[in-house]
C-alpha atoms as a PDB file:
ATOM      1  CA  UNK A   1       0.000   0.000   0.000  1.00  0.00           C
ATOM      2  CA  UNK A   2       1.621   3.359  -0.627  1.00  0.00           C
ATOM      3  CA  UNK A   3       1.840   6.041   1.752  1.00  0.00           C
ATOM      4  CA  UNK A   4       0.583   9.022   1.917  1.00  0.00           C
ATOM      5  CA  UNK A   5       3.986  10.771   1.869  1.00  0.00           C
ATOM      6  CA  UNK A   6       4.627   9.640  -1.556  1.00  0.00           C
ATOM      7  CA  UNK A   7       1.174  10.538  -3.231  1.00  0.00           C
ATOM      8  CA  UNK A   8       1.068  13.562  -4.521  1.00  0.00           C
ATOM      9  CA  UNK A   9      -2.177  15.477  -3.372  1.00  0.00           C
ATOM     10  CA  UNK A  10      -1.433  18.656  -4.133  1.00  0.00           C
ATOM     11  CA  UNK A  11       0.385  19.738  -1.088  1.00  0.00           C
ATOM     12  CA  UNK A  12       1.574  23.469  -0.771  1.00  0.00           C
ATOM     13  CA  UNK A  13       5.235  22.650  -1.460  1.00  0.00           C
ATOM     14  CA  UNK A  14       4.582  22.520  -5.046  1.00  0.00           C
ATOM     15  CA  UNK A  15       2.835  25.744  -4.830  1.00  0.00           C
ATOM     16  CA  UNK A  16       6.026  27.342  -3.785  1.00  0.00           C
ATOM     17  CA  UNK A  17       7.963  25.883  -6.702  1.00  0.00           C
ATOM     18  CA  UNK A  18       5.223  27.115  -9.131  1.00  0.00           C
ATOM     19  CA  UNK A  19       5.439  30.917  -7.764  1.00  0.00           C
ATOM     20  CA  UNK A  20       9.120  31.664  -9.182  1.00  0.00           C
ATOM     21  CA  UNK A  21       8.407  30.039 -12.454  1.00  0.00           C
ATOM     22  CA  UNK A  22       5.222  32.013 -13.267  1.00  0.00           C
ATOM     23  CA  UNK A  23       6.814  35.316 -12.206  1.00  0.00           C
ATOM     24  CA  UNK A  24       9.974  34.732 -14.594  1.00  0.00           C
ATOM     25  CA  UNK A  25       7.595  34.065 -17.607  1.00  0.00           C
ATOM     26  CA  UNK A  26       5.848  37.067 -16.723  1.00  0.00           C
ATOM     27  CA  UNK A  27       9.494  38.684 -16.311  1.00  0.00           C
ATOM     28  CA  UNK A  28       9.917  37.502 -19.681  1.00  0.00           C
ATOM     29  CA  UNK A  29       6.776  38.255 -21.612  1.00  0.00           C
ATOM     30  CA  UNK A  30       7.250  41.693 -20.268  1.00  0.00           C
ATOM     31  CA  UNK A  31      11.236  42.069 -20.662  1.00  0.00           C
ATOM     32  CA  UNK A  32      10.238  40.803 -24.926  1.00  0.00           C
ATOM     33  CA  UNK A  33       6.821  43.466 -24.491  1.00  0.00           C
ATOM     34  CA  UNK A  34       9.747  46.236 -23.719  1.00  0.00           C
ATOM     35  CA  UNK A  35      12.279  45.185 -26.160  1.00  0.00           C
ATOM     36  CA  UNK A  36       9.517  45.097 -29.067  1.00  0.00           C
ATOM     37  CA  UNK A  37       8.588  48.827 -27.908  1.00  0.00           C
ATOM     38  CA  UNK A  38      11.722  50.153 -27.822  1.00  0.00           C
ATOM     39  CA  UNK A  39      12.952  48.353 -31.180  1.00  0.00           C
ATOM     40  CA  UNK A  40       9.664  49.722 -33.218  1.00  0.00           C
ATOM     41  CA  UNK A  41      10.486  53.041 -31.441  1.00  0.00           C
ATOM     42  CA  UNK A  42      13.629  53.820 -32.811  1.00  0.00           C
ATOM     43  CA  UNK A  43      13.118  51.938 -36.369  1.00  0.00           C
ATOM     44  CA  UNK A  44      10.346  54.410 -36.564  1.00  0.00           C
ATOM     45  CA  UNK A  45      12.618  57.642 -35.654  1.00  0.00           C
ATOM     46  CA  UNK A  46      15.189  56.502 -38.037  1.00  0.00           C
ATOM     47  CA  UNK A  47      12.792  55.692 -40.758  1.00  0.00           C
ATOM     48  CA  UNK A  48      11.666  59.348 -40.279  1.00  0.00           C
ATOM     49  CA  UNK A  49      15.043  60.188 -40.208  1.00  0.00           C
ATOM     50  CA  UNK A  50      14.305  62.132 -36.837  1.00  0.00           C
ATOM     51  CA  UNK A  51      17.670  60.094 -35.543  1.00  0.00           C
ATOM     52  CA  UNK A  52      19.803  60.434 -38.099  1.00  0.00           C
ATOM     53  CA  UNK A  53      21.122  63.949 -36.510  1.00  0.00           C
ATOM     54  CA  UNK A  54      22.010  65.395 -39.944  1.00  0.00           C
ATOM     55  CA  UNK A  55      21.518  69.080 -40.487  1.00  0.00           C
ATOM     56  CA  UNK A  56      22.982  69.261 -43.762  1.00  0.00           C
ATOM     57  CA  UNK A  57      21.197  68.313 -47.115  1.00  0.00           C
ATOM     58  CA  UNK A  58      21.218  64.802 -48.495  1.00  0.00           C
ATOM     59  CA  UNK A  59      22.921  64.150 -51.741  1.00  0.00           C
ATOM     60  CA  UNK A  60      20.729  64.212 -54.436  1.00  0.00           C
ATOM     61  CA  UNK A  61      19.724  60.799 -54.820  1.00  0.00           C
ATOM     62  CA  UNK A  62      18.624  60.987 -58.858  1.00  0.00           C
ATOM     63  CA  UNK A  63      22.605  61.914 -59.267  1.00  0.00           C
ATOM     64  CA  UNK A  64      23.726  58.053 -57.757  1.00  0.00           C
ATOM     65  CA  UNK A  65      21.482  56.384 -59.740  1.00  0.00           C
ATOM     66  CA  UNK A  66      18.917  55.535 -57.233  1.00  0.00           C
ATOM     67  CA  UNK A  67      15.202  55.648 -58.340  1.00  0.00           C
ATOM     68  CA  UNK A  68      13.714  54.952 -55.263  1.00  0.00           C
ATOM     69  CA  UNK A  69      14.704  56.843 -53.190  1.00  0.00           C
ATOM     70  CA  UNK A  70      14.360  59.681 -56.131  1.00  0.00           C
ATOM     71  CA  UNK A  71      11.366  59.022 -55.720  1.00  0.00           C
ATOM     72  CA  UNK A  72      10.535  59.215 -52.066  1.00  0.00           C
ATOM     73  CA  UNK A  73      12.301  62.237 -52.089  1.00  0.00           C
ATOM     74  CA  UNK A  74       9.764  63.147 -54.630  1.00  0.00           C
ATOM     75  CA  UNK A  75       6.891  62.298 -53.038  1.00  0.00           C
ATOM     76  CA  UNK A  76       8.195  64.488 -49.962  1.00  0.00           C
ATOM     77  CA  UNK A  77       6.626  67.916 -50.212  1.00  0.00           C
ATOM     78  CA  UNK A  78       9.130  71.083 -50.175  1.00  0.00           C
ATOM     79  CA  UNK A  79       6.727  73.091 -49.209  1.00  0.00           C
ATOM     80  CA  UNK A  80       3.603  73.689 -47.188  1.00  0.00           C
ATOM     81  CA  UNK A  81       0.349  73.502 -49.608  1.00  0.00           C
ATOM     82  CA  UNK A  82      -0.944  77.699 -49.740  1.00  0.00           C
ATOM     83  CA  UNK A  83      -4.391  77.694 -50.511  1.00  0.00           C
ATOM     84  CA  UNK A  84      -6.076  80.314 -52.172  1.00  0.00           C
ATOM     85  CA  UNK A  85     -10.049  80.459 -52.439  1.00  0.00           C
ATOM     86  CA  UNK A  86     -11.960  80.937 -55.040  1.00  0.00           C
ATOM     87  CA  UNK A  87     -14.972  83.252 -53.433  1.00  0.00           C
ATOM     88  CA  UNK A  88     -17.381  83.889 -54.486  1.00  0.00           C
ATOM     89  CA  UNK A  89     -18.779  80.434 -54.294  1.00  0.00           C
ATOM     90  CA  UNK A  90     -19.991  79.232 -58.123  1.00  0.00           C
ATOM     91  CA  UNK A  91     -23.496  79.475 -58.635  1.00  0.00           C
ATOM     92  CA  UNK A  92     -24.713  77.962 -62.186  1.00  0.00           C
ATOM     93  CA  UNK A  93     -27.938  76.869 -63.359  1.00  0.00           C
ATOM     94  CA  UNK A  94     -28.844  73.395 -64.774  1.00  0.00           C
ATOM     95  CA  UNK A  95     -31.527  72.870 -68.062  1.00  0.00           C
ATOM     96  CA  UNK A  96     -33.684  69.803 -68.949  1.00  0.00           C
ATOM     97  CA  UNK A  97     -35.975  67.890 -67.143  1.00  0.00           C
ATOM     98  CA  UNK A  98     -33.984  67.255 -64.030  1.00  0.00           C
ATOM     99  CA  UNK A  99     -35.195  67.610 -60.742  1.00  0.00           C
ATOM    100  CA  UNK A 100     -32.087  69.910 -59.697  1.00  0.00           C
ATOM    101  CA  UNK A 101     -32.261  73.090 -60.491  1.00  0.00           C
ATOM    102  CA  UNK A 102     -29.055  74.492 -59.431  1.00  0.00           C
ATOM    103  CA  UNK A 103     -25.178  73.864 -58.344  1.00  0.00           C
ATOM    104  CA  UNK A 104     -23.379  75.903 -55.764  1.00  0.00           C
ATOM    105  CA  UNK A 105     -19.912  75.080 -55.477  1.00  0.00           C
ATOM    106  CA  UNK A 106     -16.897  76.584 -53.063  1.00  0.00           C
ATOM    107  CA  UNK A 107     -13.544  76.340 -54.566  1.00  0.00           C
ATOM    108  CA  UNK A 108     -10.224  76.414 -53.292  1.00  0.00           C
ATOM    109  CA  UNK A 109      -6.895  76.039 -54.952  1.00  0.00           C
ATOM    110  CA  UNK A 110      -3.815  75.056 -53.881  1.00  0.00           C
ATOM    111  CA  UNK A 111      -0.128  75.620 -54.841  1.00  0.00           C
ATOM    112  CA  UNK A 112       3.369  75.168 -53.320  1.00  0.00           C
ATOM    113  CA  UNK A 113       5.057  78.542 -54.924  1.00  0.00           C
ATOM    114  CA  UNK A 114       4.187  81.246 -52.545  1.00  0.00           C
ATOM    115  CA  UNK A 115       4.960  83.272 -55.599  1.00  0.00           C
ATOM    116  CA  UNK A 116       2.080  82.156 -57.476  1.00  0.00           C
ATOM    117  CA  UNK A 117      -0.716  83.016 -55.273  1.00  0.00           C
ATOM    118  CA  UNK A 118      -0.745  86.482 -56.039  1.00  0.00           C
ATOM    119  CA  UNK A 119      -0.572  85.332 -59.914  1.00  0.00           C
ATOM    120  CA  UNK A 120      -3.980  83.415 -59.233  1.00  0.00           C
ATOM    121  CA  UNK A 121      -5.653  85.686 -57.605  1.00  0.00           C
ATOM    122  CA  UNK A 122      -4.604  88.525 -60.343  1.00  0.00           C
ATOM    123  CA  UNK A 123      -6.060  85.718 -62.875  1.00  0.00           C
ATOM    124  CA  UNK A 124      -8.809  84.938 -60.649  1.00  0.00           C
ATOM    125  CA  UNK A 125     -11.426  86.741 -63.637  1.00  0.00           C
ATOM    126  CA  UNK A 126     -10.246  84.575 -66.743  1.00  0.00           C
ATOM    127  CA  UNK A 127      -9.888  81.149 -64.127  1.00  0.00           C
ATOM    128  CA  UNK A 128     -13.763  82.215 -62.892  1.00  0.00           C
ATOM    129  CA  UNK A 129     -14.844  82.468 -66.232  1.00  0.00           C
ATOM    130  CA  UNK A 130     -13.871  79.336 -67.326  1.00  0.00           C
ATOM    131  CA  UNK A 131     -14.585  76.821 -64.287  1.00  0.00           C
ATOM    132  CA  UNK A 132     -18.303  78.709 -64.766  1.00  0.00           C
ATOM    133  CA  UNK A 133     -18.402  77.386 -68.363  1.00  0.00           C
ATOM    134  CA  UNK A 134     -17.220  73.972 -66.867  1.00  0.00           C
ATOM    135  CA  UNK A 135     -19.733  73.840 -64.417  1.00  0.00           C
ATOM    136  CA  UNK A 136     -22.768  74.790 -66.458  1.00  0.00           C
ATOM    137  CA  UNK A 137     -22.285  71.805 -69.246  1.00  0.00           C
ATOM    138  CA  UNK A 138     -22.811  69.502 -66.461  1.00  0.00           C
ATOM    139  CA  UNK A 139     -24.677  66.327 -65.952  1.00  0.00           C
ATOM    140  CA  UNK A 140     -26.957  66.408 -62.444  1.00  0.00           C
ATOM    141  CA  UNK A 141     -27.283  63.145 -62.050  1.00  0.00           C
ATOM    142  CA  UNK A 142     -23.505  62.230 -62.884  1.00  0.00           C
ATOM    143  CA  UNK A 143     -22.711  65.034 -59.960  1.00  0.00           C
ATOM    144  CA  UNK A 144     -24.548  62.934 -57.962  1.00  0.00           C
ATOM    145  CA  UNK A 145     -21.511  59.908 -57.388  1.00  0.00           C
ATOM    146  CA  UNK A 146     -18.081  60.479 -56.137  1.00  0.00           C
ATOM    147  CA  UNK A 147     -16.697  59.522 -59.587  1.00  0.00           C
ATOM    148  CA  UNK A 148     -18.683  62.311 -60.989  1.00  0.00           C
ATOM    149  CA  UNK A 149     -17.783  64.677 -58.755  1.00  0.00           C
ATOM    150  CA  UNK A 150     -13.634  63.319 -58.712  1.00  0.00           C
ATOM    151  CA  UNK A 151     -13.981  63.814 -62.943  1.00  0.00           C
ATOM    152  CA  UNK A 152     -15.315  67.093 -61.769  1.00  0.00           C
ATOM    153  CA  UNK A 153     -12.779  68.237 -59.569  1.00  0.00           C
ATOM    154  CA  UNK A 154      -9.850  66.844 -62.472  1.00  0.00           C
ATOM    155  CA  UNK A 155     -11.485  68.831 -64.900  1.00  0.00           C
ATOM    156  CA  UNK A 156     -11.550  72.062 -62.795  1.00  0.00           C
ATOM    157  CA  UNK A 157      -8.028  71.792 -62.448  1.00  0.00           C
ATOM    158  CA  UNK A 158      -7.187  71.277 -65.892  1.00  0.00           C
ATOM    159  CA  UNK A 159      -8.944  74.422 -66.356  1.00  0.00           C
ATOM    160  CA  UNK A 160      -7.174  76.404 -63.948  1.00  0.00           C
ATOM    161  CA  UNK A 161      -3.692  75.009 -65.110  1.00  0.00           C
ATOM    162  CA  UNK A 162      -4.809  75.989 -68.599  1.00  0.00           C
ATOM    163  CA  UNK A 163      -5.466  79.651 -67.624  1.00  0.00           C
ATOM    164  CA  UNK A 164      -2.527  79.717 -65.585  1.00  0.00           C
ATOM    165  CA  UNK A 165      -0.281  78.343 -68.553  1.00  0.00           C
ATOM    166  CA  UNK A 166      -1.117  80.733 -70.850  1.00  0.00           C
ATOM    167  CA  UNK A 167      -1.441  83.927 -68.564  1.00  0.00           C
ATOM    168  CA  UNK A 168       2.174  83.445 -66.420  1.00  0.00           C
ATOM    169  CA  UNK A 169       3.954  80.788 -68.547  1.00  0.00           C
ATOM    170  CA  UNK A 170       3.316  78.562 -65.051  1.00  0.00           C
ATOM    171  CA  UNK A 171       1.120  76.290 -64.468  1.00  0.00           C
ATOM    172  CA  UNK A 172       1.640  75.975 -60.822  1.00  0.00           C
ATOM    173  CA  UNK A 173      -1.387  74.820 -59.435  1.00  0.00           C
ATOM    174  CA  UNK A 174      -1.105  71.754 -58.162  1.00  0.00           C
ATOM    175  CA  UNK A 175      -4.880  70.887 -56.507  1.00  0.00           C
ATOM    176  CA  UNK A 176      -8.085  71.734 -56.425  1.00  0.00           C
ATOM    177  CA  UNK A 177     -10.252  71.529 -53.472  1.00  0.00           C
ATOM    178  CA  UNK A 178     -14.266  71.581 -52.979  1.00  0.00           C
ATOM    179  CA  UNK A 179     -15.129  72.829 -49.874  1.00  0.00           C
ATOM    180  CA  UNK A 180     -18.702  73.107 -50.260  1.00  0.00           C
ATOM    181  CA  UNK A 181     -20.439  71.156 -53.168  1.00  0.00           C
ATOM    182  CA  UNK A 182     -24.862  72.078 -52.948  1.00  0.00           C
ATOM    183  CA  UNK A 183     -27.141  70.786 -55.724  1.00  0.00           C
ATOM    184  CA  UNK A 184     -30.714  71.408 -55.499  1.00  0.00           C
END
């Protein structure tokens, strides 16, 4: 018959040798939680280049022969977006048989050459003239979708390039914004 001193039935000594092991996982899980933290950290400063601790420019990377990083450098703006708004709002009416009536549409436009905003706002006349003529030919019910109003927007700011081109020899606008799009 065995005795009781050999059974195991869950006496408290084993609860004391089960203590230090579940504190040095958690030690563990938490040391690796840290480590993770800290290693995503700095990847991320680098990657931002907020770590790098250059003040001077980089080399231009097109020069080396490196088209990827030509073209993140490209995809980095220069300059802060200046935006320049197009008030009054466009008001133009719609013909046929559709049930809206009207379009109402705020405008602004925006351009990284702090020179040009002057230009566009001396041009503002001839650019007003023509977005008016873009917005009248319209379709209501093609205004209606996102696509529509996208094709829109693309079109507007062919316009405005256009007037730009030929009036300053710049084109120089590089967006076009709704702010306020009303049909009724």
């Amino acid at each position: 018959m065995a005795r009781e001193d050999d059974l195991d039935l869950g006496n408290d000594e084993d609860d004391g040798a089960q203590a230090p092991k579940s504190k040095s996982k958690l030690f563990i899980i938490i040391g690796a939680a840290v480590l993770f933290l800290g290693v995503s950290g700095g990847a991320t400063l680098w990657l931002t280049g907020m770590l790098s601790g250059d003040d001077a420019p980089a080399a231009d990377p097109s020069a080396s022969g490196d088209k990827g990083a030509a073209k993140a450098q490209a995809a980095k703006p220069k300059t802060p977006l200046n935006y320049v708004p197009m008030d009054p709002p466009f008001v133009v009416n719609f013909s046929g048989d559709s049930d809206v009536r009207f379009l109402q549409i705020t405008i602004e436009v925006g351009t990284r050459d702090a020179d040009m905003v002057e230009r566009i706002k001396e041009q503002r006349p001839a650019i007003r003239n023509n977005l008016v003529m873009l917005f009248s030919n319209q379709d209501p019910v093609t205004l209606n979708t996102r696509e529509g109003k996208e094709k829109l927007r693309a079109q507007a700011l062919a316009e405005i390039q256009k007037v730009m081109k030929q009036e300053t020899g710049n084109a120089a606008v590089e967006n076009v914004f709704f702010t306020s799009f009303v049909m009724q």
